[in-house]
Protein backbone atom coordinates (compact mmCIF):
# COMPACT_ATOMS: atom_id res chain seq x y z
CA UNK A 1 66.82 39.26 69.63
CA UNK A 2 68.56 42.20 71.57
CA UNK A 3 72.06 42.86 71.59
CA UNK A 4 73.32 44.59 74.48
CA UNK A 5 76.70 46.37 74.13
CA UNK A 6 78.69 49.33 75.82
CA UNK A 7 77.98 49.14 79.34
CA UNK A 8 79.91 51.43 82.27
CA UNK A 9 83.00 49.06 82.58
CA UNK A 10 86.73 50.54 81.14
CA UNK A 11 85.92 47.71 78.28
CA UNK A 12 83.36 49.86 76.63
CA UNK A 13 84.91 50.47 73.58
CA UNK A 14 86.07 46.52 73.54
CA UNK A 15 82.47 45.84 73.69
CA UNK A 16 81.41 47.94 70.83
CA UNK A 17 83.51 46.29 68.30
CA UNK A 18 82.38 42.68 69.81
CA UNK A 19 79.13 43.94 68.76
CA UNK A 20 79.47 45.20 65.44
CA UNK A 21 80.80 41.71 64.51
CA UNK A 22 78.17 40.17 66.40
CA UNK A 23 75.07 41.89 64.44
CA UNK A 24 77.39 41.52 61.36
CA UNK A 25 77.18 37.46 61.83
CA UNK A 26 73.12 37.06 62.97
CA UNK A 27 71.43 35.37 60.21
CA UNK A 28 68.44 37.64 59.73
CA UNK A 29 66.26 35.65 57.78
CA UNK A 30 65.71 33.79 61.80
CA UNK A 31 66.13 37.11 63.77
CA UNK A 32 65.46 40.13 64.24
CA UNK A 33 67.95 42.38 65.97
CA UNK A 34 66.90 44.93 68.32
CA UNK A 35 70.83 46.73 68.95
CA UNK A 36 70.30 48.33 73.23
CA UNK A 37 73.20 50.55 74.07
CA UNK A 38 74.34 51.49 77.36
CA UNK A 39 76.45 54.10 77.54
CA UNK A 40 79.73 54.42 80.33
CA UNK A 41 77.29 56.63 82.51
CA UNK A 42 74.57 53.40 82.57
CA UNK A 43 72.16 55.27 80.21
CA UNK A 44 70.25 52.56 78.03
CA UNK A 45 69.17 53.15 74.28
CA UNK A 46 67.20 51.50 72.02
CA UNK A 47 65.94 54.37 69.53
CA UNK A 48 67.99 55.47 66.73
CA UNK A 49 71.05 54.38 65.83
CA UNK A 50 72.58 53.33 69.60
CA UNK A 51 75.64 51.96 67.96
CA UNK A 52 76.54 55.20 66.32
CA UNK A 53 75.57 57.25 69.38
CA UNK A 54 77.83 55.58 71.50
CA UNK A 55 80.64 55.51 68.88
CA UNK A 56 80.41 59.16 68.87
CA UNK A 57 80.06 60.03 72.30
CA UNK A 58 76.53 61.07 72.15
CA UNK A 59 74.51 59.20 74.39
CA UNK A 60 73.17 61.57 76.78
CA UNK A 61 70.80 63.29 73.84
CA UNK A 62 69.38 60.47 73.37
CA UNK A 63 66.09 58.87 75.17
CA UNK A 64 67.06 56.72 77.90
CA UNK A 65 65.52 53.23 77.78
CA UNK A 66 64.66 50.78 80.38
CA UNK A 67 64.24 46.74 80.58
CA UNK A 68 60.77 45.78 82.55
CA UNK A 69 62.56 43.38 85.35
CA UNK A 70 58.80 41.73 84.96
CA UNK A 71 58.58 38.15 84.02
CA UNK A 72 55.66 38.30 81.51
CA UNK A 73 56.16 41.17 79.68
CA UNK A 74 60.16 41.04 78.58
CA UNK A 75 59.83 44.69 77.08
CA UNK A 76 62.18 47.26 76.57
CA UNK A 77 60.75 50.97 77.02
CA UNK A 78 61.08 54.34 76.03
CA UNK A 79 61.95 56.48 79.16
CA UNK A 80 60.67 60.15 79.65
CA UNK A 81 62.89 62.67 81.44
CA UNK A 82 61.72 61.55 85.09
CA UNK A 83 62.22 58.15 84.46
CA UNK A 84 58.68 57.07 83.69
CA UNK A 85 57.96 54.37 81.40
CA UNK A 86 55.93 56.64 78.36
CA UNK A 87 55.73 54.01 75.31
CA UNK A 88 56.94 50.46 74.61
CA UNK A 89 59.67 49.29 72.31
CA UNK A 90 57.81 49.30 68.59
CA UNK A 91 59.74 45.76 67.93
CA UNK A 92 57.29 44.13 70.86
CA UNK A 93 58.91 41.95 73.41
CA UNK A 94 62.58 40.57 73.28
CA UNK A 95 62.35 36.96 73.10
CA UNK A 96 66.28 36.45 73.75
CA UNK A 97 69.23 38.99 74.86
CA UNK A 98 72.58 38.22 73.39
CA UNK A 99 75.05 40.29 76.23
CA UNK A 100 77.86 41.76 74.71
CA UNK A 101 79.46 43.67 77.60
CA UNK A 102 82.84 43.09 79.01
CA UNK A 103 84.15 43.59 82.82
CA UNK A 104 81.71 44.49 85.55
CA UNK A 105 78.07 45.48 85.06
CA UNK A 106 77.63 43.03 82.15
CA UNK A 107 80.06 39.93 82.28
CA UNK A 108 80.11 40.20 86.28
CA UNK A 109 76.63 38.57 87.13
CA UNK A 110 74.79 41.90 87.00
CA UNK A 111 73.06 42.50 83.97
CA UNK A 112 72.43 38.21 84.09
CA UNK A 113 70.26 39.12 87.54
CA UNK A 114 68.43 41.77 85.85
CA UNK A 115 67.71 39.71 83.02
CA UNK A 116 66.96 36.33 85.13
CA UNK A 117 64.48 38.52 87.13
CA UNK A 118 62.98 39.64 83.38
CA UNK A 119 62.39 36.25 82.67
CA UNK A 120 64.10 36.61 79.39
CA UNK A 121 66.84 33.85 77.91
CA UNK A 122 70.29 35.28 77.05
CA UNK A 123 73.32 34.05 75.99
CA UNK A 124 76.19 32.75 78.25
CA UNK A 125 76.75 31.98 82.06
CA UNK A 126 73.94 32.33 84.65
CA UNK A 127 74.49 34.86 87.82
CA UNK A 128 76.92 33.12 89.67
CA UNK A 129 79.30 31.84 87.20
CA UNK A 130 79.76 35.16 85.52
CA UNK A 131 80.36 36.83 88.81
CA UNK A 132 83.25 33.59 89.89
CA UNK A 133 84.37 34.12 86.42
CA UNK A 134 84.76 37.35 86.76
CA UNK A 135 86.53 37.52 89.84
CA UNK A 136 90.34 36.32 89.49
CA UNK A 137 90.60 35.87 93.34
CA UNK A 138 87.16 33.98 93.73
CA UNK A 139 87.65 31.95 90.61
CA UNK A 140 91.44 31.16 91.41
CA UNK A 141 89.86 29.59 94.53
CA UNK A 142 87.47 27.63 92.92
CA UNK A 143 89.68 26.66 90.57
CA UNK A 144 92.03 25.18 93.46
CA UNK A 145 89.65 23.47 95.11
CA UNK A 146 88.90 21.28 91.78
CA UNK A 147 92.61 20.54 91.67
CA UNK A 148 93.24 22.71 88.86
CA UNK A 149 96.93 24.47 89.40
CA UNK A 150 97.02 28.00 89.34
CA UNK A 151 100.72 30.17 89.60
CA UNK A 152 101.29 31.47 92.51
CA UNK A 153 99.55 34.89 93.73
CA UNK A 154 98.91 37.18 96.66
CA UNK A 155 95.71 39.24 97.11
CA UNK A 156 95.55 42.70 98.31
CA UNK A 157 92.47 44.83 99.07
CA UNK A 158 92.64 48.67 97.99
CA UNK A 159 91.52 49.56 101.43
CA UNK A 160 94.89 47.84 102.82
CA UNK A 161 97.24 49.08 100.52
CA UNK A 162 95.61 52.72 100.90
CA UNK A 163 97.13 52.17 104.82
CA UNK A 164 99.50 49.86 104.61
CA UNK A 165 101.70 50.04 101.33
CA UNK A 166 105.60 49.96 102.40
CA UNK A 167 103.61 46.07 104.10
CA UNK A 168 102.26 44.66 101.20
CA UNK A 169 105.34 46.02 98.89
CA UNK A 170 107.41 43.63 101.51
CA UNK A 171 105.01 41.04 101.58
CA UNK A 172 104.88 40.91 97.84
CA UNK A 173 109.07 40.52 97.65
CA UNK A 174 109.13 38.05 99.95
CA UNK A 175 105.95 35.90 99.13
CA UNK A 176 106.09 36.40 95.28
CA UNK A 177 109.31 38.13 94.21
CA UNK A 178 110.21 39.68 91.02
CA UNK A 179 108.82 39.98 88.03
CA UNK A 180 105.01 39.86 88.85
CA UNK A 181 102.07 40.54 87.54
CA UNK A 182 99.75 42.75 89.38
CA UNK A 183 96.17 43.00 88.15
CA UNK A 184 92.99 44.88 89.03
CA UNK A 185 90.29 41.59 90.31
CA UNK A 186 87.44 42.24 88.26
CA UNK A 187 88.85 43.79 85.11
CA UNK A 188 88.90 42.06 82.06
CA UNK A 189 90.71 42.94 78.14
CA UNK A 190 94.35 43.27 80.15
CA UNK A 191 92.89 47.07 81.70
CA UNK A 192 95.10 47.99 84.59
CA UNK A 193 97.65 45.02 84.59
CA UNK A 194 101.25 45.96 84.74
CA UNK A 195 104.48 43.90 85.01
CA UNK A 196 106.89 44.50 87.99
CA UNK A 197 110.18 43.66 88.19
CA UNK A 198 111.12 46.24 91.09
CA UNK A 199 109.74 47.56 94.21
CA UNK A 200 109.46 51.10 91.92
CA UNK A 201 107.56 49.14 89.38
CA UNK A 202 105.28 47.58 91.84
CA UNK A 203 104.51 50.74 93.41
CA UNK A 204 103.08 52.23 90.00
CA UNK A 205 101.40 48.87 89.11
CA UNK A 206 99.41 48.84 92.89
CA UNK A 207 98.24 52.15 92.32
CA UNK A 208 97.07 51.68 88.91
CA UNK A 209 95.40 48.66 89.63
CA UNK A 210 93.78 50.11 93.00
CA UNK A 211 92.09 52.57 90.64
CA UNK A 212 89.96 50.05 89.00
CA UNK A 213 88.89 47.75 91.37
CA UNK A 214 88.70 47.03 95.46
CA UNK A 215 90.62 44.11 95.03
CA UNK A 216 93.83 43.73 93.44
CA UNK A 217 96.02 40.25 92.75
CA UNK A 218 99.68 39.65 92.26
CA UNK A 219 100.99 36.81 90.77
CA UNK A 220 104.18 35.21 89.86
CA UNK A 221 105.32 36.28 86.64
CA UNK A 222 106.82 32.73 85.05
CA UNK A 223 108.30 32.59 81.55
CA UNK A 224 105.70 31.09 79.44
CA UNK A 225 103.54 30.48 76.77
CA UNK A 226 100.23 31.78 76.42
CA UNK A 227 97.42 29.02 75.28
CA UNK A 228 94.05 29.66 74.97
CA UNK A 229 91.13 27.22 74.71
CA UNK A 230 87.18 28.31 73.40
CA UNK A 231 84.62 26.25 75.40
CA UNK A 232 81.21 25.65 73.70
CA UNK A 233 77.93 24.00 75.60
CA UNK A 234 75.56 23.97 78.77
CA UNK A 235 76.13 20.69 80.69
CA UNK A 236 78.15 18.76 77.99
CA UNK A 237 80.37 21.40 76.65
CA UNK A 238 83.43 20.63 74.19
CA UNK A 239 86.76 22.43 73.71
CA UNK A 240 88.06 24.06 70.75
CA UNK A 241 91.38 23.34 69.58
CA UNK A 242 94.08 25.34 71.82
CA UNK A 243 95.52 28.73 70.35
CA UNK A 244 98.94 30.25 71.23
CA UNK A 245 98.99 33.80 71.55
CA UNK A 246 102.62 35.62 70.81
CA UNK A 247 102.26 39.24 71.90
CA UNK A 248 104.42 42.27 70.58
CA UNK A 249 104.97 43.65 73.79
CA UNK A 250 106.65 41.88 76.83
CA UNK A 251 103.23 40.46 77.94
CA UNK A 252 99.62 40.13 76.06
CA UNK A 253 98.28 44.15 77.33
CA UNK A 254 95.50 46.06 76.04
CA UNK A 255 97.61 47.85 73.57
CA UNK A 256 98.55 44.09 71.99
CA UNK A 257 95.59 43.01 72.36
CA UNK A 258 93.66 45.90 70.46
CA UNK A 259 95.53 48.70 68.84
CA UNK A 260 98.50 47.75 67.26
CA UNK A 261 97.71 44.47 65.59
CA UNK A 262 100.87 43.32 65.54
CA UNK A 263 100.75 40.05 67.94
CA UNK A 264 100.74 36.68 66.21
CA UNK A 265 97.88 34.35 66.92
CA UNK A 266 98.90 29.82 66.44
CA UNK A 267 96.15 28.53 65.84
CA UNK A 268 96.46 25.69 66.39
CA UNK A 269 99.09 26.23 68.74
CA UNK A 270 102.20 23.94 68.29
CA UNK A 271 102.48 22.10 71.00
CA UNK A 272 102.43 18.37 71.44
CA UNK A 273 98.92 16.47 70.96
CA UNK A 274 99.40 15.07 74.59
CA UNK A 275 99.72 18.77 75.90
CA UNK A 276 96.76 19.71 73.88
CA UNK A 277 94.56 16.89 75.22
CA UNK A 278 95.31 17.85 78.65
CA UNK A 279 94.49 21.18 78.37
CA UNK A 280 91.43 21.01 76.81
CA UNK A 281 90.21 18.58 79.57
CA UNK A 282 91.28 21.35 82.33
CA UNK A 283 89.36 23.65 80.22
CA UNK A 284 86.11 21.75 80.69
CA UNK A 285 86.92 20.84 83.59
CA UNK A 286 86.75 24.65 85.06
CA UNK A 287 84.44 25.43 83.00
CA UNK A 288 82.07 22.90 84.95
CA UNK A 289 83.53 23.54 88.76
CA UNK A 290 81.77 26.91 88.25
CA UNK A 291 78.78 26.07 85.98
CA UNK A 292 79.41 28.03 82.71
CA UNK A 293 76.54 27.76 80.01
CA UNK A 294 77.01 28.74 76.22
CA UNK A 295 80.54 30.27 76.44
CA UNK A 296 83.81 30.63 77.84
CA UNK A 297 87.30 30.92 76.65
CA UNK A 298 89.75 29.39 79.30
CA UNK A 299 93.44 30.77 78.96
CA UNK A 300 96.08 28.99 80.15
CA UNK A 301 100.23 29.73 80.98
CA UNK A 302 102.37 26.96 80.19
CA UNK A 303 105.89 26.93 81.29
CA UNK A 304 108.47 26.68 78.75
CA UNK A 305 110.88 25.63 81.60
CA UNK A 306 109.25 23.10 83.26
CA UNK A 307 106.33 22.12 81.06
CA UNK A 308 104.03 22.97 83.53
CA UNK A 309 99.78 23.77 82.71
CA UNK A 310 98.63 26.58 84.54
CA UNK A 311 95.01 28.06 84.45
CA UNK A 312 95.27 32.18 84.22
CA UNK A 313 91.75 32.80 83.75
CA UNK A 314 88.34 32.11 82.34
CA UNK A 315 86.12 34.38 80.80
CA UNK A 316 82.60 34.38 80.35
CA UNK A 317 81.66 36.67 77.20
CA UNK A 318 85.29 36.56 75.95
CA UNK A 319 85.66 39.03 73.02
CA UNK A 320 84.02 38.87 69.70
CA UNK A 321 85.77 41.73 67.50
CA UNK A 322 87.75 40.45 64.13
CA UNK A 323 90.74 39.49 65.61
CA UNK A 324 89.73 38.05 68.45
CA UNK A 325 90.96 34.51 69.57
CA UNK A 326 87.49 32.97 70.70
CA UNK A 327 85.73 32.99 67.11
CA UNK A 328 88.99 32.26 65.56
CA UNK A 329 89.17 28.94 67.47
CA UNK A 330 86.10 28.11 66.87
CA UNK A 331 86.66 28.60 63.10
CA UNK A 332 90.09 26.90 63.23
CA UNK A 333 87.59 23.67 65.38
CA UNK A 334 84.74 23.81 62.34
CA UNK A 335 82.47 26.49 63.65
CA UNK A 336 82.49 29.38 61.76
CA UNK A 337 81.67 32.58 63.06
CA UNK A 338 77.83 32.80 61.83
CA UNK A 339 77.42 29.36 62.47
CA UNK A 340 79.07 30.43 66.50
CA UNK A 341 76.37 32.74 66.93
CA UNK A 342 73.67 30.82 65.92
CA UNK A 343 74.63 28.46 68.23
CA UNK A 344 74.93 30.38 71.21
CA UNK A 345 71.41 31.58 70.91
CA UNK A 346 70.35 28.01 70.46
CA UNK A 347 72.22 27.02 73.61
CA UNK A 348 70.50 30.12 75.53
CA UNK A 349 67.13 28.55 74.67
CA UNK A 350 67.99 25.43 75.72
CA UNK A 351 69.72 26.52 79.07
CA UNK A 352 66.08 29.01 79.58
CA UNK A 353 64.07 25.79 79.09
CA UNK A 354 65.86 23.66 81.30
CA UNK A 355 65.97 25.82 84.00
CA UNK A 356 61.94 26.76 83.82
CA UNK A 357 60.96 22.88 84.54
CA UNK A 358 62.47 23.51 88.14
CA UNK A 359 59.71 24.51 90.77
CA UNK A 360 59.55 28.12 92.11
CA UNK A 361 56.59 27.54 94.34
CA UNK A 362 56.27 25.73 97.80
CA UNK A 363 53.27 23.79 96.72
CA UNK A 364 54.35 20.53 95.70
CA UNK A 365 52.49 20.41 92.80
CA UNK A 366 54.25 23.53 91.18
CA UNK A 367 51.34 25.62 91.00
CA UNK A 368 52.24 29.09 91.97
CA UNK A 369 49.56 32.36 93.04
């Protein structure tokens, strides 16, 4: 079983301690683990210690690596200096990859078509529910269209607020108003997202944002709770119970979320069993409109004025480090964290087999060349 971690997103270092925990819980008496780094400049590594190569910066004195996108062989190789493929991976062929890469060129649909054209099972969503997962505009469509309420939000493209900023700064005021939220798309672990509660404010949060990503969002910044809800399954998934999260800082940022340890996670959150119910249906719910598989933990805003449910945001390989709230639900549910693991590589089988009875050849008796 390879573990891919690192990757070229701004979540790089998230990743790395998602993995650690990750090999930490594989029960090796059923797998072997082959760890594949990829370092922020997209070099792969297999040899050596990857882990500690990327920990320490040293990736690029490394060999580089490669993954055959070949749907017999599912090898990993050694790379030479021009790119050749010089020697196979000693551990033979990767019978499943378990992707632990946040934000774009892992959890965005990318590495999912690489592997999908390998042929080899991994673990969570398929191609296009990573990439609508990953995409706060795209999914906050999809998630409308299923009748699932969202808070509401304004997109802006980099490209337009490059020529047109004093616009959008007076199309935010008047369309969304103060405090909001402005975040980079395609971004995950709360990278680039700033509050605004004046046009100054809004001005520094654009431009941040417009450094990470195309396509920005800005959303109306309601007082509320923040509920979070582990989904678990292929085509009959189940919910965990609902966690609250109580951040240190004004809103749940990277710094909360990662550094200084210091936000409080309810699990299970203390709100009323009704409220509970409900949101672990919507959970489900938008975890089917866009076809998860294996994974997902769906986060949800709940107004402490009104009472209202909104959906933030799912994601697809939410993050596996210590403190993080997806294993802890699961835990909190009856799942421990080995016992987690295990089954996401079970489910990844089982979503690879499913999808292999479907025909890929024109000739109606599935016989291909």
């Amino acid at each position: 079983m390879g573990v891919v971690f690192g990757g070229k997103s701004s979540e790089h270092s998230v990743s790395l301690m998602s993995a650690q925990s990750v090999m930490a819980a594989v029960d090796r008496d059923k797998y072997e683990v082959i760890p594949i780094g990829i370092s922020q400049g997209g070099r792969w590594l297999v040899t050596g210690d990857p882990m500690k190569a990327l920990t320490l910066g040293k990736a690029e004195g490394e060999p580089p690596a490669g993954l055959l996108a070949e749907a017999t062989s599912h090898s990993l190789v050694i790379l030479d200096s021009s790119g050749q493929a010089v020697t196979a991976l000693p551990a033979g062929p990767v019978d499943v990859i378990f992707p632990v890469l946040h934000g774009p060129y892992g959890e965005d649909g990318t590495l999912q078509g690489l592997l999908e054209m390998a042929g080899i099972p991994y673990v969570g969503a398929g191609v296009a529910a990573s990439a609508v997962g990953m995409d706060k505009l795209l999914f906050k469509d999809v998630a409308r269209a299923h009748g699932i309420p969202v808070v509401p939000f304004l997109p802006v493209k980099r490209v337009d607020w490059v020529r047109h900023a004093q616009a959008i700064m007076e199309r935010v005021e008047e369309e969304i108003g103060y405090p909001c939220f402005v975040k980079p798309a395609n971004l995950g672990s709360s990278v680039g997202i700033s509050k605004a509660h004046h046009r100054s404010e809004l001005l520094t949060a654009l431009s941040d944002a417009s450094r990470y990503d195309r396509k920005m969002v800005v959303e109306v910044a309601i007082d509320a709770r923040e509920i979070e809800v582990g989904v678990l399954g292929n085509d009959e998934p189940i919910a965990s119970v609902p966690g609250e999260i109580v951040p240190c800082n004004e809103f749940y940022d990277f710094a909360a979320k990662y550094l200084d340890g210091t936000s409080g996670l309810l699990i299970p959150a203390p709100i009323p069993e009704a409220v509970s119910d409900a949101i672990r249906q919507m959970a489900i719910k938008a975890y089917l409109a866009v076809d998860c598989a294996g994974m997902a933990r769906a986060d949800f805003l709940l107004d402490k004025g009104t009472g209202m449910v909104y959906l933030n945001e799912i994601n697809t390989i939410p993050g596996f480090t210590p403190i993080s709230m997806y294993p802890k639900l699961w835990e909190a549910t009856g799942i421990p964290y080995g016992e987690l693991v295990d089954r996401l590589i079970e489910l990844a089988l089982e979503r690879h087999a499913d999808k292999a009875r479907s025909v890929t050849s024109s000739d109606s008796t599935g016989k291909g060349d």
